[in-house]
Each structure stands twice: as structure tokens, then as C-alpha cells.
PDB file of N, CA and C in Angstrom:
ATOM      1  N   UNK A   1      95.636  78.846  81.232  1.00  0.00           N
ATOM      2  CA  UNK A   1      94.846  79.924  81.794  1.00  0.00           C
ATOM      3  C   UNK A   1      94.040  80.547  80.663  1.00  0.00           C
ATOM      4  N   UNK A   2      92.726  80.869  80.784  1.00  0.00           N
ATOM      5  CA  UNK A   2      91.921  81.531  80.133  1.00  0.00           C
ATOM      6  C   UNK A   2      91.929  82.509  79.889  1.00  0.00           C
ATOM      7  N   UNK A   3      91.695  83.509  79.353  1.00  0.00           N
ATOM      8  CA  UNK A   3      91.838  84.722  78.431  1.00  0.00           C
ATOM      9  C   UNK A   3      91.354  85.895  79.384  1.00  0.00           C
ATOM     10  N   UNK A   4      90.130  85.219  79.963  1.00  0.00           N
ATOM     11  CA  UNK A   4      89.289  85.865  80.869  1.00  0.00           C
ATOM     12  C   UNK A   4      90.200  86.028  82.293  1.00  0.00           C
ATOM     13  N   UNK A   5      90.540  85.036  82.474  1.00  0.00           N
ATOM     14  CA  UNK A   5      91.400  84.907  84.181  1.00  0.00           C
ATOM     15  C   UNK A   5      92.400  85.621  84.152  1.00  0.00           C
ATOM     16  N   UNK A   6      93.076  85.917  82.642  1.00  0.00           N
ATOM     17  CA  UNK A   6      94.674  86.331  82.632  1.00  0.00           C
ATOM     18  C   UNK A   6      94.524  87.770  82.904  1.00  0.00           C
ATOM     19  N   UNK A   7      93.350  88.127  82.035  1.00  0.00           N
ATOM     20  CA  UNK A   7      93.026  89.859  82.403  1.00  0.00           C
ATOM     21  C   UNK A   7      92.370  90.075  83.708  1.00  0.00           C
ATOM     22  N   UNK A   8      91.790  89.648  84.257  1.00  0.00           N
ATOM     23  CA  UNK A   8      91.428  89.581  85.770  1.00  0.00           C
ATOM     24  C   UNK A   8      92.926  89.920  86.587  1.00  0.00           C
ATOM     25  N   UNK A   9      93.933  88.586  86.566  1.00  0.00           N
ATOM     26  CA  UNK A   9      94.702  88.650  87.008  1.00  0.00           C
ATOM     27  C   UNK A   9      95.667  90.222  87.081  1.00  0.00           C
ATOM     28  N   UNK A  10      96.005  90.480  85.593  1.00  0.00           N
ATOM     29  CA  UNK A  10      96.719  91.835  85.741  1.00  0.00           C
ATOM     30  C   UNK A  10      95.742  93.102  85.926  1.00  0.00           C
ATOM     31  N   UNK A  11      94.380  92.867  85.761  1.00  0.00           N
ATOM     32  CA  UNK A  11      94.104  94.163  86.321  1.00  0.00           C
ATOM     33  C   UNK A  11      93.635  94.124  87.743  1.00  0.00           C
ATOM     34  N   UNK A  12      93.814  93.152  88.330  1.00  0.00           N
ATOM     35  CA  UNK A  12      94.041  92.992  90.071  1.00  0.00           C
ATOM     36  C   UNK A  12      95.475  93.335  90.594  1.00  0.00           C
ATOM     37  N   UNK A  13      96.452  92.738  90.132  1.00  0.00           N
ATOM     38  CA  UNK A  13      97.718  93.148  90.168  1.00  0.00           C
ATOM     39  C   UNK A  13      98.089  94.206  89.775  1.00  0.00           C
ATOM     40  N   UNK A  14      97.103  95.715  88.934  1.00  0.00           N
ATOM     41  CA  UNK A  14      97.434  96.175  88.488  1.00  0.00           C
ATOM     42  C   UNK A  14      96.884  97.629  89.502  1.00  0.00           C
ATOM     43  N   UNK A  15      95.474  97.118  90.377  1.00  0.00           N
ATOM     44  CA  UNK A  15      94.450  97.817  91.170  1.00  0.00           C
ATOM     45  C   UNK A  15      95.433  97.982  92.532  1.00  0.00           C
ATOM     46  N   UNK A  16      96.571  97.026  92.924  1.00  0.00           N
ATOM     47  CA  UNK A  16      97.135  97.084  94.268  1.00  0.00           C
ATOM     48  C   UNK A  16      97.900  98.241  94.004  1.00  0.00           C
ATOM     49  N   UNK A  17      97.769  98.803  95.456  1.00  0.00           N
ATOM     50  CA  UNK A  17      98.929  99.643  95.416  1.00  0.00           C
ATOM     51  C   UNK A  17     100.544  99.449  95.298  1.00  0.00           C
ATOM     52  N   UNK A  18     101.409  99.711  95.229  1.00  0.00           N
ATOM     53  CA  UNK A  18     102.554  99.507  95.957  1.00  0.00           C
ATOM     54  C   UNK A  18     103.399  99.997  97.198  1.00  0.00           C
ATOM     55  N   UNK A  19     103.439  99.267  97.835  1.00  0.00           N
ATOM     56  CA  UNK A  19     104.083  99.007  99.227  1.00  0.00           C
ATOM     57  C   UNK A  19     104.964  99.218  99.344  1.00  0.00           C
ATOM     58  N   UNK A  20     106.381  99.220  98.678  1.00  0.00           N
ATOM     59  CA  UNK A  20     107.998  99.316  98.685  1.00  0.00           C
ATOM     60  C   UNK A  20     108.021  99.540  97.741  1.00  0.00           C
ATOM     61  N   UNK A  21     109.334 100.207  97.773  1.00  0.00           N
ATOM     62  CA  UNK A  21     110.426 100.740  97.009  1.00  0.00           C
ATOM     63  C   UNK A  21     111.636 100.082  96.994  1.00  0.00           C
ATOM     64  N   UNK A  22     111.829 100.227  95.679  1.00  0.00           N
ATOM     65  CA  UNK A  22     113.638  99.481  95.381  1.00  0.00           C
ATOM     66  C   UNK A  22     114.783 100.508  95.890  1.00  0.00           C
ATOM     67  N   UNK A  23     115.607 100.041  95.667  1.00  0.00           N
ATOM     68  CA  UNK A  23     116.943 101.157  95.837  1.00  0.00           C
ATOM     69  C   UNK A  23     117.136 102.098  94.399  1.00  0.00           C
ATOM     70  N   UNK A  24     116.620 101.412  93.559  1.00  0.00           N
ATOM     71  CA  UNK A  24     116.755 102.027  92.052  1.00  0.00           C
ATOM     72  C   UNK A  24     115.733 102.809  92.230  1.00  0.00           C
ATOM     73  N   UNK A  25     114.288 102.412  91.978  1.00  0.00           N
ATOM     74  CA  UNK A  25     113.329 103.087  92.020  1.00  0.00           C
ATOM     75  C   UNK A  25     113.909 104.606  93.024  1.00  0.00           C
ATOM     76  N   UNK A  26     114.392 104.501  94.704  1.00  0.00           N
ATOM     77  CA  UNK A  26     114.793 105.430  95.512  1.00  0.00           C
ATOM     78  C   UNK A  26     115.407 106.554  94.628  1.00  0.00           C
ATOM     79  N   UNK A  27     116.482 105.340  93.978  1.00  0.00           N
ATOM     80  CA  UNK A  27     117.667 106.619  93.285  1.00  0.00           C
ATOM     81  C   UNK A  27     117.098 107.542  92.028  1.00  0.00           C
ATOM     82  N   UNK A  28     115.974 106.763  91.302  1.00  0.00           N
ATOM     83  CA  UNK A  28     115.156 107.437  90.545  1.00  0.00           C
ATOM     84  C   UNK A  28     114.621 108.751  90.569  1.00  0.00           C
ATOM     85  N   UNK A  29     114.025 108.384  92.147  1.00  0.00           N
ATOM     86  CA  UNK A  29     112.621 109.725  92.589  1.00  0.00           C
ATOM     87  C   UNK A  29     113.940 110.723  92.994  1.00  0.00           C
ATOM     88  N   UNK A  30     115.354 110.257  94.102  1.00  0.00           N
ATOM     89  CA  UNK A  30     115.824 111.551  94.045  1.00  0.00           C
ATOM     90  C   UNK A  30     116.958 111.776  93.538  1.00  0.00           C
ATOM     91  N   UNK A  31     116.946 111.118  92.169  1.00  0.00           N
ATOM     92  CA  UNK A  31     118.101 111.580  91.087  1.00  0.00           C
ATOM     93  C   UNK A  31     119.290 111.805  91.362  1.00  0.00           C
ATOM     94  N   UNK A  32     119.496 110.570  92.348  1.00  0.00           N
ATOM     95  CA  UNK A  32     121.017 110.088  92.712  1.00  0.00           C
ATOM     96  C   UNK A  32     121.651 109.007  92.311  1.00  0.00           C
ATOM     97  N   UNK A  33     122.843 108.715  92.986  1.00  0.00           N
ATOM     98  CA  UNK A  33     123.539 107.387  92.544  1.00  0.00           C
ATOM     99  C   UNK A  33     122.472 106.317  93.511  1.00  0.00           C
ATOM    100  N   UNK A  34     122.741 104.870  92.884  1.00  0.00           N
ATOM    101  CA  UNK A  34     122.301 103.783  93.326  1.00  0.00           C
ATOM    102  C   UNK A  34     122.983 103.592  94.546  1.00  0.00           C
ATOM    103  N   UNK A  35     124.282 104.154  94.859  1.00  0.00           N
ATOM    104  CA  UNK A  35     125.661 103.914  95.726  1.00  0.00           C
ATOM    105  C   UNK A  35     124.755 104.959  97.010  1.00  0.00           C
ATOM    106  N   UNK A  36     124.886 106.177  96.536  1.00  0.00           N
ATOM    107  CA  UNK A  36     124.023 106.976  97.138  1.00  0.00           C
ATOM    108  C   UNK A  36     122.728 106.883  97.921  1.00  0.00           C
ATOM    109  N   UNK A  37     121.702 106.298  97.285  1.00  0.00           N
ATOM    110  CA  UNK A  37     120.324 105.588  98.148  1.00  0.00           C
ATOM    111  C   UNK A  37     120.938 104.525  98.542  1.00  0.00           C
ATOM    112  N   UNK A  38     121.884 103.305  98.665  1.00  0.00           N
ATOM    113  CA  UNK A  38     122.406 102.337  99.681  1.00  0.00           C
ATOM    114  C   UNK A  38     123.055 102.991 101.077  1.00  0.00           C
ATOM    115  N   UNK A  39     123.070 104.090 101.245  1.00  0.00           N
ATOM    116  CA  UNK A  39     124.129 104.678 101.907  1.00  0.00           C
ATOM    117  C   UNK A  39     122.901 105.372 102.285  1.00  0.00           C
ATOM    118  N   UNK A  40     121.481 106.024 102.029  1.00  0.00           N
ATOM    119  CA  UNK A  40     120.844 106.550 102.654  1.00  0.00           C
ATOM    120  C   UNK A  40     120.033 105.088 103.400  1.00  0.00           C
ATOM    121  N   UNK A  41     119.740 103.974 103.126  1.00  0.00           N
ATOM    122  CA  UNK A  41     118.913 102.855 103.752  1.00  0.00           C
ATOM    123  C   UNK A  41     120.118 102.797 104.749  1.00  0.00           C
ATOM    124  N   UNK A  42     120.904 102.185 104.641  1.00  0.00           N
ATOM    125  CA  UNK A  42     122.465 102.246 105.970  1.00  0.00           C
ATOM    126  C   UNK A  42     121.999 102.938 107.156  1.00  0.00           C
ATOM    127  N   UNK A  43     121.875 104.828 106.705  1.00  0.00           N
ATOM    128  CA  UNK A  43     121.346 105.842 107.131  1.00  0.00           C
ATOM    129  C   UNK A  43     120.358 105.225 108.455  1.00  0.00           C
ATOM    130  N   UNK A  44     119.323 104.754 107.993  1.00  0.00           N
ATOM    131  CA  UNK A  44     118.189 104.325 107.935  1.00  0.00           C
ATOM    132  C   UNK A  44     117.141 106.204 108.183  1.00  0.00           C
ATOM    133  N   UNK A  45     117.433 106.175 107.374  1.00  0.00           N
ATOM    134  CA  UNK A  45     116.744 107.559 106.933  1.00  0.00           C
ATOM    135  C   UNK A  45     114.868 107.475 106.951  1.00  0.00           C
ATOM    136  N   UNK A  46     115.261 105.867 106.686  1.00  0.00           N
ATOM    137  CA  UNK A  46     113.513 105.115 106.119  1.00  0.00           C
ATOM    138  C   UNK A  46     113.836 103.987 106.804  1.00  0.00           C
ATOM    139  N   UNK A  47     112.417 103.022 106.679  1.00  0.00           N
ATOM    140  CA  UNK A  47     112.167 101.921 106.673  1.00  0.00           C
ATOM    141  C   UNK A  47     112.894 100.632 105.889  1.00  0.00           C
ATOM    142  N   UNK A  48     113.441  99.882 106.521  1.00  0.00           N
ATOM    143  CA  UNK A  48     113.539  99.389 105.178  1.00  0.00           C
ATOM    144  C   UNK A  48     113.642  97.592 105.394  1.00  0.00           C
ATOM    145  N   UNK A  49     114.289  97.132 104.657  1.00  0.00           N
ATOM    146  CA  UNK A  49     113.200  95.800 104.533  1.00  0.00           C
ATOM    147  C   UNK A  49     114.681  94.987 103.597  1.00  0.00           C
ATOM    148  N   UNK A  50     115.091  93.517 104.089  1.00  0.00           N
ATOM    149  CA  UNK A  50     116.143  92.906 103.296  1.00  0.00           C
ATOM    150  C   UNK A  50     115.603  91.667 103.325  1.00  0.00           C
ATOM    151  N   UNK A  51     115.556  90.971 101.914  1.00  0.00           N
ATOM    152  CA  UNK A  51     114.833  89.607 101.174  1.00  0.00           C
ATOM    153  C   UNK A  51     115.709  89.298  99.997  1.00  0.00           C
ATOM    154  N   UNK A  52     116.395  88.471 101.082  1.00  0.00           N
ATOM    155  CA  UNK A  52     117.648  87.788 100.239  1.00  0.00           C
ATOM    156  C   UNK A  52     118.598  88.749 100.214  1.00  0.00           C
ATOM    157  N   UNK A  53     118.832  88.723  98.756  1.00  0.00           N
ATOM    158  CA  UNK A  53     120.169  90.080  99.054  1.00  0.00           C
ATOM    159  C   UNK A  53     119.443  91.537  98.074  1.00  0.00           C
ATOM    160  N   UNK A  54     118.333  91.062  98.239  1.00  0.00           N
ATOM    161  CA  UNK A  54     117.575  92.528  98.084  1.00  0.00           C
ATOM    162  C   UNK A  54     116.835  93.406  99.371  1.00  0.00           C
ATOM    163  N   UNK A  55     117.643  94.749  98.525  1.00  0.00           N
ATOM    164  CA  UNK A  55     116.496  95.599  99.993  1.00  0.00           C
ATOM    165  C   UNK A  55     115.574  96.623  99.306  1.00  0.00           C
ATOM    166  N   UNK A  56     114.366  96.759 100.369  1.00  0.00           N
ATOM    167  CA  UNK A  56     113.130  96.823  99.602  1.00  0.00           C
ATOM    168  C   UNK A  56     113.172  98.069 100.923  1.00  0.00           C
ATOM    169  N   UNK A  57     111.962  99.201 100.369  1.00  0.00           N
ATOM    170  CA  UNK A  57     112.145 100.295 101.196  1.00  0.00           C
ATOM    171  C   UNK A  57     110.454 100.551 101.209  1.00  0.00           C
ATOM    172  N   UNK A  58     110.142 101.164 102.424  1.00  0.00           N
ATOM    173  CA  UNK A  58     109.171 101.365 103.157  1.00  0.00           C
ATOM    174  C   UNK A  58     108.641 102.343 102.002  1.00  0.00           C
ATOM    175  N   UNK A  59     107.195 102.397 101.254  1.00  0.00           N
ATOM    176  CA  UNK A  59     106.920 103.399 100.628  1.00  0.00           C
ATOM    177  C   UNK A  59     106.325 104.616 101.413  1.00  0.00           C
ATOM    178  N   UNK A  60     105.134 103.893 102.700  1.00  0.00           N
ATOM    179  CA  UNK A  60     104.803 104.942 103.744  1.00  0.00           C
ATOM    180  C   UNK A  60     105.888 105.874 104.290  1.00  0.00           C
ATOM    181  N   UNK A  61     107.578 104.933 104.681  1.00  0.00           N
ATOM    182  CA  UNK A  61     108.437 105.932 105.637  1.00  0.00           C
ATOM    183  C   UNK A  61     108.867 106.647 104.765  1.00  0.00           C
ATOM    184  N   UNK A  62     109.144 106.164 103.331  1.00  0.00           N
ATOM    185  CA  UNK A  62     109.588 107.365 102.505  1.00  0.00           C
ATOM    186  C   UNK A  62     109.685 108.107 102.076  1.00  0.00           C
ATOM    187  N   UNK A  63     107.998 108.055 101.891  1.00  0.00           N
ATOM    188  CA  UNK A  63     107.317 109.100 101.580  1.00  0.00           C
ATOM    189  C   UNK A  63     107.297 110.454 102.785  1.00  0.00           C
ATOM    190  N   UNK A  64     106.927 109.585 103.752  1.00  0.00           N
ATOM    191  CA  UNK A  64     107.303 110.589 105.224  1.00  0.00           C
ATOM    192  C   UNK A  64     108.264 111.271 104.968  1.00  0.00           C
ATOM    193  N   UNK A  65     109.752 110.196 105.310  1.00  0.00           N
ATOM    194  CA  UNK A  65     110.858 111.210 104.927  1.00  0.00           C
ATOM    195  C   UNK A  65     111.046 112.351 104.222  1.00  0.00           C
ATOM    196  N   UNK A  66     110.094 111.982 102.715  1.00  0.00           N
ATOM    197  CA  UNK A  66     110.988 112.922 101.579  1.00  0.00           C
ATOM    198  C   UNK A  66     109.756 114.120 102.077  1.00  0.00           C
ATOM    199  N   UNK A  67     108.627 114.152 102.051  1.00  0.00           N
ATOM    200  CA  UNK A  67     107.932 115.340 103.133  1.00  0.00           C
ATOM    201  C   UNK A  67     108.919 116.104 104.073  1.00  0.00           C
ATOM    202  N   UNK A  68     109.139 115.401 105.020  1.00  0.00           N
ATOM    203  CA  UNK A  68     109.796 115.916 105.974  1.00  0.00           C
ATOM    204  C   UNK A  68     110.886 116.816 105.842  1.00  0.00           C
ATOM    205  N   UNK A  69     111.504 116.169 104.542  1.00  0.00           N
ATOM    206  CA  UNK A  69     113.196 117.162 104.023  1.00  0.00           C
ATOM    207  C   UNK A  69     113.161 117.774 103.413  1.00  0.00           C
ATOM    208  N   UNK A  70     111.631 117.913 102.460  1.00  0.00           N
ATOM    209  CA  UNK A  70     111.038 119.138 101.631  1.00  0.00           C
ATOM    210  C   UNK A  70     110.214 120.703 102.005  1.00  0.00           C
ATOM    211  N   UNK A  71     110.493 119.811 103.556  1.00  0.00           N
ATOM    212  CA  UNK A  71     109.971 121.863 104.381  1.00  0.00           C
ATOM    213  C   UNK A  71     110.914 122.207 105.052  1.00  0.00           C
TER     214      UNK A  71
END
């Protein structure tokens, strides 16, 4: 790959938004256990999304959610 294509590449990959959320990333934004955001997807508090033995979380519903529990 060319020098030119490679930077194309990550600053296209870099222009997308993101779509989902991890369970880590989750436990990140609300500074809980990892055990804790598995137990809120369970919930289904949000959206959420399983690929393989990963689960991936709705960034639109989550965002909803965490709105919603902040008024």
C-alpha cells in the first residue's frame, strides 16, 4: 500500500462516526464496574447488539438513555 492510500485510509476511518459502544467503553462514560454495565445491557436499559461473544451497544439508545436518567 502506498503512502498516499494509507493516509486516505485512516483519515476516512478516522471521518466515520461511531455507532456502538463496548461494555468497557459503557463502564468508562459511567464510571462503573465492567460487571456493572453487563448487568445494565441484561437490563436492556439500551440497545444492544451480540457478535460472537462480544456485545456491542447502541450509541443512539445510549445516548438516549443516559439523557433520559440525567433529568
Amino acid at each position: 500500500m502506498t503512502a498516499d492510500r494509507s493516509t486516505n485510509l485512516q483519515t476516512g476511518s478516522a471521518m466515520q462516526e461511531k455507532r456502538t459502544y463496548s461494555v468497557q467503553e459503557i463502564a468508562d462514560i459511567l464510571q462503573i464496574s465492567k460487571s456493572r454495565a453487563y448487568a445494565l445491557c441484561r437490563e436492556s436499559c439500551f440497545k444492544t447488539v451480540k457478535i460472537g461473544k462480544y456485545v456491542r451497544i447502541s450509541k443512539a439508545s445510549f445516548d438516549a438513555w443516559l439523557d433520559r436518567t440525567e433529568q
